[in-house]
C-alpha atoms as a PDB file:
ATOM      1  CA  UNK A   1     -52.932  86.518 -53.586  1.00  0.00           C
ATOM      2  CA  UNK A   2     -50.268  89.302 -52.197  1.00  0.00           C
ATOM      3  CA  UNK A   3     -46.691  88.984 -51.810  1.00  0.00           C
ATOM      4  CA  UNK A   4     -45.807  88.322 -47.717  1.00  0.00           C
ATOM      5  CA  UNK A   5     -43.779  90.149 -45.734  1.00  0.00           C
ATOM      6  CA  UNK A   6     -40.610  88.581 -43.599  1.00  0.00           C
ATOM      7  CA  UNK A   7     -37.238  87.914 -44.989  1.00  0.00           C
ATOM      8  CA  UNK A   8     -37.730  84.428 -45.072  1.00  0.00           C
ATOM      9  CA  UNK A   9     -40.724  84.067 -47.226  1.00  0.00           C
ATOM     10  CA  UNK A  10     -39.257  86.797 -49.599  1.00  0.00           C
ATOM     11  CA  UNK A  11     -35.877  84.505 -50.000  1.00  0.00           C
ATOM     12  CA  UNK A  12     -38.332  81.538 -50.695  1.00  0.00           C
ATOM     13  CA  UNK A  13     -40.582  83.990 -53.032  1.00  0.00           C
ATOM     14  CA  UNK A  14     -43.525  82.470 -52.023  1.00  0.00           C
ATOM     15  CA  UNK A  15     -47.066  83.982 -52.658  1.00  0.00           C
ATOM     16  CA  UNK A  16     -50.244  83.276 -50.778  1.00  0.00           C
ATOM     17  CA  UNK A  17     -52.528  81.425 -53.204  1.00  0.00           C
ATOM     18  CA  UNK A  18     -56.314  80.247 -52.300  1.00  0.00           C
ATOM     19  CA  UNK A  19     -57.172  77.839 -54.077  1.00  0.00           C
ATOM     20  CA  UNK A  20     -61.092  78.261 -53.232  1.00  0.00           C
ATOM     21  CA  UNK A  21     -61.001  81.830 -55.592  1.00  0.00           C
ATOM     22  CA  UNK A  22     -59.355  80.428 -58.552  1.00  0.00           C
ATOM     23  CA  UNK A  23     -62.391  77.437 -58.280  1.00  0.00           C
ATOM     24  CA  UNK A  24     -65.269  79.892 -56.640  1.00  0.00           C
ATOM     25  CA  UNK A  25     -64.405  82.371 -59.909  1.00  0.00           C
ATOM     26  CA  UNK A  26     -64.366  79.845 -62.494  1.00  0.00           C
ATOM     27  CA  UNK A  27     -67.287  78.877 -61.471  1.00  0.00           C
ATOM     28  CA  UNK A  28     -69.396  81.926 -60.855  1.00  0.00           C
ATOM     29  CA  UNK A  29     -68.162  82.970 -64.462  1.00  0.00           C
ATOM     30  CA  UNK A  30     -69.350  79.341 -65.915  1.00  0.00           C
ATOM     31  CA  UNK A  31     -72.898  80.442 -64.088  1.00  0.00           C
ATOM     32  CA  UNK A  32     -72.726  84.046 -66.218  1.00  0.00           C
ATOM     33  CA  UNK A  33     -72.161  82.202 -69.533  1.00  0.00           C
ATOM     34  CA  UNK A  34     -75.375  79.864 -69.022  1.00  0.00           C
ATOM     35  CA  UNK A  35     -77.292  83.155 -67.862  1.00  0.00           C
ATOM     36  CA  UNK A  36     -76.427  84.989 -71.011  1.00  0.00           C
ATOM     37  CA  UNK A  37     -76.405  81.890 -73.415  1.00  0.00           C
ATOM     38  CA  UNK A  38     -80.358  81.406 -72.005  1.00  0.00           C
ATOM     39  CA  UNK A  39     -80.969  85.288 -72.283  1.00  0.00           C
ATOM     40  CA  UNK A  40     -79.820  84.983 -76.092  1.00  0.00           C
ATOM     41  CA  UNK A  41     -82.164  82.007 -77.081  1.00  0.00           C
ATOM     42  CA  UNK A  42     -85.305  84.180 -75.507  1.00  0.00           C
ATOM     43  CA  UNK A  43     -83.642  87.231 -77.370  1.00  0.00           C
ATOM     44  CA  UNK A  44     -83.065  89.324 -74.218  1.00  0.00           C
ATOM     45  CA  UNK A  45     -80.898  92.400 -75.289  1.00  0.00           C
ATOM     46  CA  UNK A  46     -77.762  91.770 -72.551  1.00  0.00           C
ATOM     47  CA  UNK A  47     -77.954  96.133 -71.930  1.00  0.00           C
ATOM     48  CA  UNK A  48     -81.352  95.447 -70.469  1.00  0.00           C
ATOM     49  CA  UNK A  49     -80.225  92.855 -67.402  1.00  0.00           C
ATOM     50  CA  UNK A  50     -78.321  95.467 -65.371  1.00  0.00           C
ATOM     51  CA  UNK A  51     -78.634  92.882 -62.168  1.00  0.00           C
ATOM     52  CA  UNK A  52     -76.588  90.267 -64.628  1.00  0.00           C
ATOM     53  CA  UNK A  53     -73.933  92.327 -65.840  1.00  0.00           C
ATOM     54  CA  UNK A  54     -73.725  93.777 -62.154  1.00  0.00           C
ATOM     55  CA  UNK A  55     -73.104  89.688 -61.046  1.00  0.00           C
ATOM     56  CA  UNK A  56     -70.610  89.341 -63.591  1.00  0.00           C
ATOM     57  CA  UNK A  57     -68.642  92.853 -62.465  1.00  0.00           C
ATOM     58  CA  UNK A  58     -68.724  91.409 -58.657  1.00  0.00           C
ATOM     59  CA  UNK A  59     -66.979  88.279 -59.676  1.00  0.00           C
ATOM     60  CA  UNK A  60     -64.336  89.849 -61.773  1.00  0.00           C
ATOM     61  CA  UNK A  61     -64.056  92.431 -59.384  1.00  0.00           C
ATOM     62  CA  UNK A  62     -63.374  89.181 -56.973  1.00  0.00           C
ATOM     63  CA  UNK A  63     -61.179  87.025 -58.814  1.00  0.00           C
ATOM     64  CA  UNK A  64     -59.013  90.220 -60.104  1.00  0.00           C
ATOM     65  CA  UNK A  65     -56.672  90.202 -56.454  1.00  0.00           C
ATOM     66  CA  UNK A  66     -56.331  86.901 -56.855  1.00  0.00           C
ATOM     67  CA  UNK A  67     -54.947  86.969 -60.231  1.00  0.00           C
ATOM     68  CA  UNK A  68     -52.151  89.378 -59.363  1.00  0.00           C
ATOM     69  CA  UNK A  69     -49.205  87.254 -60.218  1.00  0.00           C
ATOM     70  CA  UNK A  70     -50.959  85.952 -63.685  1.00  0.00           C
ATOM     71  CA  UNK A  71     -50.477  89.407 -65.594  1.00  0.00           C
ATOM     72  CA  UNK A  72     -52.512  87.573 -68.371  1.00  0.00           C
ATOM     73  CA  UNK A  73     -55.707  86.423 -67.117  1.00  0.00           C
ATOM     74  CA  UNK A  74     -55.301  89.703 -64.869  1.00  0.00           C
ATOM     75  CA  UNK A  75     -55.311  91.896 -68.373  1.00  0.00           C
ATOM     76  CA  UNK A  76     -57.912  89.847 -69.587  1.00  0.00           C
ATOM     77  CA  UNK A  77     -60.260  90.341 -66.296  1.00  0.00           C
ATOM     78  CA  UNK A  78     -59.055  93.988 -66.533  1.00  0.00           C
ATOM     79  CA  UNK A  79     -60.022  94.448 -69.805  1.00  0.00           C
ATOM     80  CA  UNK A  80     -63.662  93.297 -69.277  1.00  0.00           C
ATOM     81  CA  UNK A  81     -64.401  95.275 -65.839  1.00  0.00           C
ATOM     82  CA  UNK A  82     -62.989  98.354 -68.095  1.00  0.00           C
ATOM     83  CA  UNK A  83     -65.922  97.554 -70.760  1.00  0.00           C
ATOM     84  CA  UNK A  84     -68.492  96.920 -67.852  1.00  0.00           C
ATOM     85  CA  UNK A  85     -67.733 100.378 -66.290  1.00  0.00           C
ATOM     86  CA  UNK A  86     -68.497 102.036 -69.622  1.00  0.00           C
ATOM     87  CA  UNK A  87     -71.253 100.598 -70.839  1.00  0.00           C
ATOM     88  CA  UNK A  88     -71.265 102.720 -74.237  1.00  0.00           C
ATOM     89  CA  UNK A  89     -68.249 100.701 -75.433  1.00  0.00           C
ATOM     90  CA  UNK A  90     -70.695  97.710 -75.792  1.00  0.00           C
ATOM     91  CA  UNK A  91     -72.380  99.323 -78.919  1.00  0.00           C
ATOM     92  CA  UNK A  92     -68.831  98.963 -80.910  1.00  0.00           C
ATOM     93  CA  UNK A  93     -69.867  95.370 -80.218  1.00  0.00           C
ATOM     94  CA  UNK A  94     -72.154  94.205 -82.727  1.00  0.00           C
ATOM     95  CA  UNK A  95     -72.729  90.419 -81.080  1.00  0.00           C
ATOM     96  CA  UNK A  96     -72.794  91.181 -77.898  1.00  0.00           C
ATOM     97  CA  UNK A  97     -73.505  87.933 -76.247  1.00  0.00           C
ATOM     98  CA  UNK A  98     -71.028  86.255 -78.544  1.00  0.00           C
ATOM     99  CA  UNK A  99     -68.380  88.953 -76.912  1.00  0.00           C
ATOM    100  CA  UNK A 100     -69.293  88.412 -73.154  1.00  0.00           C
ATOM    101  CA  UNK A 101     -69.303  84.784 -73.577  1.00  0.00           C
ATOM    102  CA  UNK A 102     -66.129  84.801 -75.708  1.00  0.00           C
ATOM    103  CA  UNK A 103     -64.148  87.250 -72.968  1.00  0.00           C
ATOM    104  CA  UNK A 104     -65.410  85.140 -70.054  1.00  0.00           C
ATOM    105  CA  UNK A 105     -63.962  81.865 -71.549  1.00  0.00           C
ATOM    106  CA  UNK A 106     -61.058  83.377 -72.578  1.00  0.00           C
ATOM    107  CA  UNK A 107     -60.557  84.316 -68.986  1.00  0.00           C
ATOM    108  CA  UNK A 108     -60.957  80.443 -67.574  1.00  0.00           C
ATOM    109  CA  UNK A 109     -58.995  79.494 -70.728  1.00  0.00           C
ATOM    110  CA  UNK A 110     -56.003  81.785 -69.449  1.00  0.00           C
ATOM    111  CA  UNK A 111     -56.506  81.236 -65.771  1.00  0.00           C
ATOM    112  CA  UNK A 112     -56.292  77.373 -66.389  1.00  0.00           C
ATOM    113  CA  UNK A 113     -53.075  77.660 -68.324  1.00  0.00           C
ATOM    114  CA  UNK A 114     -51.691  80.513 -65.703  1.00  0.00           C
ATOM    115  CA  UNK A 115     -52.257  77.939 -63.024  1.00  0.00           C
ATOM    116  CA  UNK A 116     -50.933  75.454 -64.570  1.00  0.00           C
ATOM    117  CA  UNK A 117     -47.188  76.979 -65.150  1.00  0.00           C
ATOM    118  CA  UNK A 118     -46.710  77.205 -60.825  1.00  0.00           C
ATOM    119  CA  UNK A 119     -45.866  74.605 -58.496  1.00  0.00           C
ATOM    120  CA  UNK A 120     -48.226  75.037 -55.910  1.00  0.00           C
ATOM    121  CA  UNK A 121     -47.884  73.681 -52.273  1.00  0.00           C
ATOM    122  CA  UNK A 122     -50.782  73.300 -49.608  1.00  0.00           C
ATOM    123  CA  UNK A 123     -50.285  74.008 -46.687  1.00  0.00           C
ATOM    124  CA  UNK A 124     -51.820  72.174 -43.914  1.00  0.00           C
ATOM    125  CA  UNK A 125     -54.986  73.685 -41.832  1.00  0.00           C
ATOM    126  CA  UNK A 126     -53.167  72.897 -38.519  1.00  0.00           C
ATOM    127  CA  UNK A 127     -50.061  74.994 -39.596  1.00  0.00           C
ATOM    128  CA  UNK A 128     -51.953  78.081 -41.100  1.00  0.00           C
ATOM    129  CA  UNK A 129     -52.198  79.818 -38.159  1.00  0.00           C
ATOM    130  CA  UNK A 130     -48.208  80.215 -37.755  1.00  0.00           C
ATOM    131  CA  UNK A 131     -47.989  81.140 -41.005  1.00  0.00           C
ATOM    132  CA  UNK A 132     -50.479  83.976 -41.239  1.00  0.00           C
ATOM    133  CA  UNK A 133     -50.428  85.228 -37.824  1.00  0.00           C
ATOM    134  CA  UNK A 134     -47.077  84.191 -36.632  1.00  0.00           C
ATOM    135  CA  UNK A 135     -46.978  87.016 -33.969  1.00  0.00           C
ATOM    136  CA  UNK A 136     -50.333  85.323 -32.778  1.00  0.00           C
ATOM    137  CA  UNK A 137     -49.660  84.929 -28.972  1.00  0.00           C
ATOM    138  CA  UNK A 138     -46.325  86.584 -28.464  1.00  0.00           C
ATOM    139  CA  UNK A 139     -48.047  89.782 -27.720  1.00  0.00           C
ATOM    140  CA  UNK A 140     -46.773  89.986 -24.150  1.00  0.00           C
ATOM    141  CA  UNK A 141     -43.440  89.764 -25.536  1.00  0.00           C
ATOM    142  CA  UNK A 142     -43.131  91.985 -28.314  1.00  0.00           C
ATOM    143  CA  UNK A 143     -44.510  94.291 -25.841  1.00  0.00           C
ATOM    144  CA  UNK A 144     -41.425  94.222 -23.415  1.00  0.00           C
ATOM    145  CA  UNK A 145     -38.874  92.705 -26.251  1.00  0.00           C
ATOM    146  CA  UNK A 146     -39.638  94.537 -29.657  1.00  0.00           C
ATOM    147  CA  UNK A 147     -36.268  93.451 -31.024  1.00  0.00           C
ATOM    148  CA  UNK A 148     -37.754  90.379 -31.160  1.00  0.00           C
ATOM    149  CA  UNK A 149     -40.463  90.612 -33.710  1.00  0.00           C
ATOM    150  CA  UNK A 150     -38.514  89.552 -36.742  1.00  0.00           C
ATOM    151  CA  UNK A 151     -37.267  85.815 -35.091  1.00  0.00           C
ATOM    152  CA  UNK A 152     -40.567  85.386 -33.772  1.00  0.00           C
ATOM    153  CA  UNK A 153     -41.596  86.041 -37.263  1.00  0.00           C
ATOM    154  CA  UNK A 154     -39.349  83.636 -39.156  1.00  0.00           C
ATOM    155  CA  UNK A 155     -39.632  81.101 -36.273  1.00  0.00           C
ATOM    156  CA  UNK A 156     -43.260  80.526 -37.254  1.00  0.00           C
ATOM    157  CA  UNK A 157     -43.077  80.931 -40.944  1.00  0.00           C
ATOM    158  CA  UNK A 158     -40.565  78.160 -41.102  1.00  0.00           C
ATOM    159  CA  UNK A 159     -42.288  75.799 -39.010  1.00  0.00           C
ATOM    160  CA  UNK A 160     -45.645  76.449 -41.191  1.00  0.00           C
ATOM    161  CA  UNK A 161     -43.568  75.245 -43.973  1.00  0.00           C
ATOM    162  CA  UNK A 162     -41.931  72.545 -41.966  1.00  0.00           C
ATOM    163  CA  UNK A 163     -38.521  74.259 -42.057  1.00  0.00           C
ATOM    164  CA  UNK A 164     -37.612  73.117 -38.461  1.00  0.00           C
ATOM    165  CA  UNK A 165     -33.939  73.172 -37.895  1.00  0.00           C
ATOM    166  CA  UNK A 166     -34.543  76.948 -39.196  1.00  0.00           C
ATOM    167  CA  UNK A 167     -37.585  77.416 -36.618  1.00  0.00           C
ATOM    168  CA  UNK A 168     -35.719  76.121 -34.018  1.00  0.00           C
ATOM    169  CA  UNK A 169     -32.207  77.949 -34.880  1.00  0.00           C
ATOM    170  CA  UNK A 170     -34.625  81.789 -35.110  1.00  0.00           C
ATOM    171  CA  UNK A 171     -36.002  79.929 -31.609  1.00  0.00           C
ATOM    172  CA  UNK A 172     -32.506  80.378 -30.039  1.00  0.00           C
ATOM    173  CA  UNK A 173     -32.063  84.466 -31.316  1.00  0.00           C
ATOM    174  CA  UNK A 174     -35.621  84.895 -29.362  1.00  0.00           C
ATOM    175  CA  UNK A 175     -34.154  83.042 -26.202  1.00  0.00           C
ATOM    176  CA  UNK A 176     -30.380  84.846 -26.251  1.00  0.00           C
ATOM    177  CA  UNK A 177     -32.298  88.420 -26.659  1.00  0.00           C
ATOM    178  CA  UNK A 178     -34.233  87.362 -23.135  1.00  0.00           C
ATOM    179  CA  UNK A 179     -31.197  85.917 -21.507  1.00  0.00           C
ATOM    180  CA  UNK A 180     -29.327  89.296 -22.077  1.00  0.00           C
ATOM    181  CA  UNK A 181     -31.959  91.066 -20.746  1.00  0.00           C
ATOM    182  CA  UNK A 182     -32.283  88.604 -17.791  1.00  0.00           C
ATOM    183  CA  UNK A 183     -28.194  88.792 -16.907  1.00  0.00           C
ATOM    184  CA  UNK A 184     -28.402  92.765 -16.863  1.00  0.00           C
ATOM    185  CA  UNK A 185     -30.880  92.185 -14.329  1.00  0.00           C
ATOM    186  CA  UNK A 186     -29.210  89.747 -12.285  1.00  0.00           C
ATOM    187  CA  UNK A 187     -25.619  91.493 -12.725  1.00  0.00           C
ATOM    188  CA  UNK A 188     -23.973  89.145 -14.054  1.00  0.00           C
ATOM    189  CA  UNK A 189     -20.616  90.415 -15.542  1.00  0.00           C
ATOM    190  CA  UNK A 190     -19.447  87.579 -17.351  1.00  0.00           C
ATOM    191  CA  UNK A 191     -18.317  88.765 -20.791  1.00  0.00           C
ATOM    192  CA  UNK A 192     -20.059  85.960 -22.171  1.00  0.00           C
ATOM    193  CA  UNK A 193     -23.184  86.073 -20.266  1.00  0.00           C
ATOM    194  CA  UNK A 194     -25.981  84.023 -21.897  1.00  0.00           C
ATOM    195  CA  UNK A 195     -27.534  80.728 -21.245  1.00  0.00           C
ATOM    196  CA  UNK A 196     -25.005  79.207 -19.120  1.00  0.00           C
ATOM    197  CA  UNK A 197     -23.841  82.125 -17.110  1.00  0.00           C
ATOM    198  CA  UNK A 198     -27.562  83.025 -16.832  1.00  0.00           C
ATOM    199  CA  UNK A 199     -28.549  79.288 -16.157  1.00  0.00           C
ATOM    200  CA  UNK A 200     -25.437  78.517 -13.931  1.00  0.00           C
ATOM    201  CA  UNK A 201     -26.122  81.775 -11.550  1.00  0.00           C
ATOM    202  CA  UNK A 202     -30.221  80.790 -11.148  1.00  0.00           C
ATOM    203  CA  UNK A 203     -29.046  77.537 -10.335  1.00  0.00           C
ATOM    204  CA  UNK A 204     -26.564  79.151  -7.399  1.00  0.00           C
ATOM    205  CA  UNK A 205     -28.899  81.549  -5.904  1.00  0.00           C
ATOM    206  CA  UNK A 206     -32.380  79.417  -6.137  1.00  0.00           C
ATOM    207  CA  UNK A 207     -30.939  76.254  -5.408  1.00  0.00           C
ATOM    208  CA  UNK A 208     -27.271  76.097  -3.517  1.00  0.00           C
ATOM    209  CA  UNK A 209     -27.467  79.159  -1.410  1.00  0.00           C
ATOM    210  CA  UNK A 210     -29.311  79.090   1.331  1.00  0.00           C
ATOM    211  CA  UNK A 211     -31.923  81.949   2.161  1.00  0.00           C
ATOM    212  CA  UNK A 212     -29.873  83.733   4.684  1.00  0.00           C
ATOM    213  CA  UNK A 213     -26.796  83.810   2.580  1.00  0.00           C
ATOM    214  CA  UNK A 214     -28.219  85.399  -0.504  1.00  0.00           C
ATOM    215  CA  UNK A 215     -27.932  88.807  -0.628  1.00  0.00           C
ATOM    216  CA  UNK A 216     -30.313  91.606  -0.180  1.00  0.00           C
ATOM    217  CA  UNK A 217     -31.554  92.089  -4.030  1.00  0.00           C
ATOM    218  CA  UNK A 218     -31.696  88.411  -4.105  1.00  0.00           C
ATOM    219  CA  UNK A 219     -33.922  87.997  -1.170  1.00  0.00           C
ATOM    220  CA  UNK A 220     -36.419  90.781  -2.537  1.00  0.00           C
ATOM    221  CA  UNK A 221     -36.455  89.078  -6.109  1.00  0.00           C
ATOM    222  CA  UNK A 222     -36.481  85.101  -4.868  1.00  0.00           C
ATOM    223  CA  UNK A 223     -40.053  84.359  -6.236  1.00  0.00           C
ATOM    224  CA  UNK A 224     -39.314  86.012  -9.201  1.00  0.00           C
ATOM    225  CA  UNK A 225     -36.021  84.135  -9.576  1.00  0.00           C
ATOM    226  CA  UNK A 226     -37.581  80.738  -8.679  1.00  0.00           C
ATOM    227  CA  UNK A 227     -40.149  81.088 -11.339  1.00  0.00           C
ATOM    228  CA  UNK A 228     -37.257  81.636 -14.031  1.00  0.00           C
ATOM    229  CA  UNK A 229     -35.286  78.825 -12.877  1.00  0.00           C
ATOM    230  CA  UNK A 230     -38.575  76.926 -13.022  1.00  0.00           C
ATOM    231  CA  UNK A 231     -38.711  77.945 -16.726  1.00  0.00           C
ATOM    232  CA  UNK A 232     -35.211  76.812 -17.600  1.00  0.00           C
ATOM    233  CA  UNK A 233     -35.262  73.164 -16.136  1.00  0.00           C
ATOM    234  CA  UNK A 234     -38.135  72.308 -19.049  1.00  0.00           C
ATOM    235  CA  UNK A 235     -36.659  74.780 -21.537  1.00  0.00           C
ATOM    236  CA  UNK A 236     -32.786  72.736 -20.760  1.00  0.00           C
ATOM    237  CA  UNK A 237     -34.776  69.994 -20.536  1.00  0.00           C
ATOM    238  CA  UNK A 238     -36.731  70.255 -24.438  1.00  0.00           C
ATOM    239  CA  UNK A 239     -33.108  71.148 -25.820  1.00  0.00           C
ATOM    240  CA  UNK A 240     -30.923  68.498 -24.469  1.00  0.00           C
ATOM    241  CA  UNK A 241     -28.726  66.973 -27.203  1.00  0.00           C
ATOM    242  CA  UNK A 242     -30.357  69.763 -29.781  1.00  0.00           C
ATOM    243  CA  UNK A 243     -28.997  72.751 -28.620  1.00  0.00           C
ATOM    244  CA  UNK A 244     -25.642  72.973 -26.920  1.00  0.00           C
ATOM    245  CA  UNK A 245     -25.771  76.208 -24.213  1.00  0.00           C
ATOM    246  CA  UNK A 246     -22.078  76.146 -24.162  1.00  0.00           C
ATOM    247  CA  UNK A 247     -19.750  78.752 -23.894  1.00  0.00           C
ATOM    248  CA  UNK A 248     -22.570  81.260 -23.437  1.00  0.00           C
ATOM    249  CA  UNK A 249     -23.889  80.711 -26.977  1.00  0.00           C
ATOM    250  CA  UNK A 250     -26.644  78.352 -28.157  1.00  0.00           C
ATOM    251  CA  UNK A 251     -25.899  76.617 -31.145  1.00  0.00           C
ATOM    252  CA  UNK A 252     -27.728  73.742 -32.884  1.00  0.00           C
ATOM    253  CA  UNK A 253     -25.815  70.860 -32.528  1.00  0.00           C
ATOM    254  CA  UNK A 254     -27.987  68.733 -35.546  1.00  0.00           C
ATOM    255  CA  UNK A 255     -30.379  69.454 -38.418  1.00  0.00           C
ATOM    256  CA  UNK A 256     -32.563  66.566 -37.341  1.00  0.00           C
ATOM    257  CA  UNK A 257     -35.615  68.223 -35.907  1.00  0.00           C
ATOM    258  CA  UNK A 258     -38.973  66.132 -35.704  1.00  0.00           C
ATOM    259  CA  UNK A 259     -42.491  68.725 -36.022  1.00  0.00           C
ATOM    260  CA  UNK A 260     -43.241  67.538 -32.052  1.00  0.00           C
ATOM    261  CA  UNK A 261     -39.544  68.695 -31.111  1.00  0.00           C
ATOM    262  CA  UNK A 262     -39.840  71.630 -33.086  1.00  0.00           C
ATOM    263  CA  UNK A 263     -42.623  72.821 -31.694  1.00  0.00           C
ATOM    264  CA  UNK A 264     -41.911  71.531 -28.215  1.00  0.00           C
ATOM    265  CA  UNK A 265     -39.124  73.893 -28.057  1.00  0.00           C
ATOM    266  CA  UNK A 266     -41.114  77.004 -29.433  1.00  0.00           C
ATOM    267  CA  UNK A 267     -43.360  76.453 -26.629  1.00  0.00           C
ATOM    268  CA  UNK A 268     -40.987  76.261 -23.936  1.00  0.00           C
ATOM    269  CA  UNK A 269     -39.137  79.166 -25.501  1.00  0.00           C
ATOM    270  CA  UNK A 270     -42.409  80.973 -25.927  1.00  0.00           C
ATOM    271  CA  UNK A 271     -43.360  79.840 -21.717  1.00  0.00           C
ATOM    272  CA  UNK A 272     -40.220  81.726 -20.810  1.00  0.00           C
ATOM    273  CA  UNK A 273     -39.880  85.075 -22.918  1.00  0.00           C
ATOM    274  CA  UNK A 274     -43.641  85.363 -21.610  1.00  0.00           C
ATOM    275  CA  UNK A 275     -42.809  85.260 -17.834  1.00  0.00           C
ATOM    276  CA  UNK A 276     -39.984  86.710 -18.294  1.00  0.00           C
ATOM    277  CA  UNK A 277     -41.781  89.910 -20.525  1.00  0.00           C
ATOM    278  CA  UNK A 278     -44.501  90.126 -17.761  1.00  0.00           C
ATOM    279  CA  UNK A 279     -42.441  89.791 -14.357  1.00  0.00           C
ATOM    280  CA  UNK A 280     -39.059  90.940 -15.226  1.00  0.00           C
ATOM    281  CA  UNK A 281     -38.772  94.120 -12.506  1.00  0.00           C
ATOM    282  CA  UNK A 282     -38.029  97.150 -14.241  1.00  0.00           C
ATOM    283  CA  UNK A 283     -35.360  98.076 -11.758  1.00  0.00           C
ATOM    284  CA  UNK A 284     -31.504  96.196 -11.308  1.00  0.00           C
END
């Protein structure tokens, strides 16, 4: 378990927890116990099973990450590896069985009460991906739009945790930082250039000006410009009566977001900052 990174989760101060190591250790350590519990009724001297004590330092040595953010069961762990690494503190111990199997219950004991003072929330297998790896497939833009990282970031994060009016409002901060960029390219000079100036001027050159009217720069950029204004019909199209691109700002215009809209819209917005990373030309 380790703290995550991204303003958002830190806000929410929530911790990656797996489940499967609290329940793999416990185990593993209930395995130990029956090992040395057998080893004491056949009189086996606990110093002389190297390959047991060596099982019961891997599985401490496991569970301790894990246990991070439960400073007592992590003391307790702690505590035990210490003696395991310096095997000569074991003679103070005059039962020695009756030690390991007291320390490794007292370890369960204080890992089940631990537990038991967090609320802890799963998180479903189909949205672990954007929660762990929420730069996962935005490579192409990240590499052309760096400033974009931290949206893309919180976009996914909150729609792992089914946060989607705050997916979809980080969603908009991704799409303004490409429409900039777009406008410079274009020329636009409206002081308010953003969706609508940028959406209003595709729609002018692509679609009311015929080919021998547009201007040189437009002529030698018309696929490229068609493509984009291809992009924005489903991108205008996923937002309508979510988003209003008025006033060359895009604001959310309700907090009612289902998970298909949600993510509907991150994929549209995703579809566009990608063509528009990879086939933006350089030059203005």
């Amino acid at each position: 378990m380790s703290m995550t990174s991204g303003k958002a989760v830190n806000l929410l101060e929530i911790l990656r927890a797996y489940a499967e190591a609290y329940v793999n250790g416990v185990q593993a350590l209930a395995l130990i116990q029956c090992a040395i519990i057998t080893g004491r009724k056949e009189k086996r001297d606990l110093r002389d099973d190297p390959l047991l004590l060596g099982r019961l330092r891997g599985h401490l040595s496991t569970l301790l990450p894990h246990c991070e953010h439960l400073p007592m069961t992590a003391m307790k762990v702690g505590e035990l590896i210490e003696v395991l690494d310096h095997p000569e503190r074991t003679a103070q111990w005059g039962q020695l069985e009756l030690n390991f199997l007291s320390a490794t219950a007292d370890i369960t004991s204080r890992l089940s009460d631990e537990l038991s003072l967090n609320l802890f929330f799963k998180l479903p297998s189909d949205k672990k991906m954007f929660f762990e790896y929420p730069l996962k497939g935005w490579e192409e833009v990240l590499a052309r739009f760096l400033d974009t990282a931290t949206d893309i970031e919180e976009m996914n994060k909150y729609f792992a945790l089914s946060r989607y009016p705050a997916a979809v409002f980080h969603s908009t901060h991704v799409i303004e930082c490409g429409l900039i960029a777009l406008g410079e390219f274009m020329g636009i000079t409206d002081p308010k250039s953003g969706w609508t100036a940028v959406s209003n001027e595709l729609e002018k050159i692509v679609v009311k000006t015929k080919h021998q009217e547009r201007t040189d720069f437009h002529k030698k950029h018309i696929a490229f410009l068609e493509q984009m204004h291809g992009v924005v019909v489903p991108l205008k199209s996923s937002w309508r009566n979510k988003i209003s691109h008025s006033q060359g700002r895009l604001v959310l215009m309700t907090n009612e977001f289902s998970p298909d809209v949600a993510e509907e819209i991150i994929i549209a917005s995703r579809s566009f900052m990608r063509r528009l990373a990879t086939e933006l030309p350089n030059e203005s």
